[in-house]
C-alpha atoms as a PDB file:
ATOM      1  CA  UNK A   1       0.000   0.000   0.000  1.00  0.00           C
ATOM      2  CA  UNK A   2       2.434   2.530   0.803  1.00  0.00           C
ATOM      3  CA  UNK A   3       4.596   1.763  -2.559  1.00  0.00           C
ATOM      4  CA  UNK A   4       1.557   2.531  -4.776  1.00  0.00           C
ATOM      5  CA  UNK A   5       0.848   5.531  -2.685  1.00  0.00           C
ATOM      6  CA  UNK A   6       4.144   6.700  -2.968  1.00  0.00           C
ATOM      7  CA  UNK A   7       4.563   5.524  -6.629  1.00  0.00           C
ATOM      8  CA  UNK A   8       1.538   6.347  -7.869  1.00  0.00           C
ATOM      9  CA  UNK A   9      -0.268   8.741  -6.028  1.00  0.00           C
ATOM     10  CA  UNK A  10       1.882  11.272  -5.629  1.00  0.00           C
ATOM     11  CA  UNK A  11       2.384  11.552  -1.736  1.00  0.00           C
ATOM     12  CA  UNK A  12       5.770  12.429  -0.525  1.00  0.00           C
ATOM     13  CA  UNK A  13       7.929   9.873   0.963  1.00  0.00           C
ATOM     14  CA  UNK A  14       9.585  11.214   4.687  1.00  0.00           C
ATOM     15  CA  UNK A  15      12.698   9.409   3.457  1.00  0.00           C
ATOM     16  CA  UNK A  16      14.900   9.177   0.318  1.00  0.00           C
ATOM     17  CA  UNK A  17      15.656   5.488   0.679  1.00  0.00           C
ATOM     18  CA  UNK A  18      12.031   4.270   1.048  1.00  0.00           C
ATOM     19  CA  UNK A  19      11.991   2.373  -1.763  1.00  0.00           C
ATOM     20  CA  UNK A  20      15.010   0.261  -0.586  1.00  0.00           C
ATOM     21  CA  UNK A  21      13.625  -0.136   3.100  1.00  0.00           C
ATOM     22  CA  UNK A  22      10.213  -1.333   1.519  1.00  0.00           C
ATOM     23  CA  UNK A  23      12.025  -3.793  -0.174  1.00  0.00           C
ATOM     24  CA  UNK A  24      14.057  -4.743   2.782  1.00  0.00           C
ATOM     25  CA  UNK A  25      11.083  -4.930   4.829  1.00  0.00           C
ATOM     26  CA  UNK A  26       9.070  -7.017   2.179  1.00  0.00           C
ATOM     27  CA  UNK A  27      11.877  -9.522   1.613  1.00  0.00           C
ATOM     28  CA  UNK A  28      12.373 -10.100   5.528  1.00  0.00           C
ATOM     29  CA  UNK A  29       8.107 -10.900   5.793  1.00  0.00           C
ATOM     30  CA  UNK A  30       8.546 -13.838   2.605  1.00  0.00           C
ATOM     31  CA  UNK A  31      11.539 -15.241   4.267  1.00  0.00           C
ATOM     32  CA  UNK A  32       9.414 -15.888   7.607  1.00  0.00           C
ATOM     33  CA  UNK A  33       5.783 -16.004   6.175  1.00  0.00           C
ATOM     34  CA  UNK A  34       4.278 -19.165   7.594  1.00  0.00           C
ATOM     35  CA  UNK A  35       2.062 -19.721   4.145  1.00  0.00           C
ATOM     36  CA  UNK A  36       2.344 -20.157   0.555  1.00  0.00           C
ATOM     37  CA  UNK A  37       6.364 -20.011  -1.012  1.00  0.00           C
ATOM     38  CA  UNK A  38       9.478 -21.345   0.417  1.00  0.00           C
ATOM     39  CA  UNK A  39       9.939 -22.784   4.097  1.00  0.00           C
ATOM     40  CA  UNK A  40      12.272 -20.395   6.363  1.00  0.00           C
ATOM     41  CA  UNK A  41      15.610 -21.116   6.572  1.00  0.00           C
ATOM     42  CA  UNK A  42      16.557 -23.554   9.331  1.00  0.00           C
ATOM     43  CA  UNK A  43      18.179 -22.419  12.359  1.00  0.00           C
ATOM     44  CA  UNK A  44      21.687 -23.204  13.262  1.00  0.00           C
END
């Protein structure tokens, strides 16, 4: 949500990285989502 309304709706992002943070953010919730796509990595 906050991509397209940064993206594509014109409002100002508070940061100049926030496209890398989003993406950051969003890899970090598929590597531990507990549905659908690859298993987390096992622990040590």
């Amino acid at each position: 949500m906050l991509r397209l309304l940064i993206r594509d709706m014109g409002v100002e992002p508070l940061r100049d990285d926030w496209s890398e943070v989003l993406d950051q953010t969003q890899a970090g919730f598929e590597t531990w989502r507990t549905w659908g796509g690859k298993a987390p990595p096992e622990a040590p």
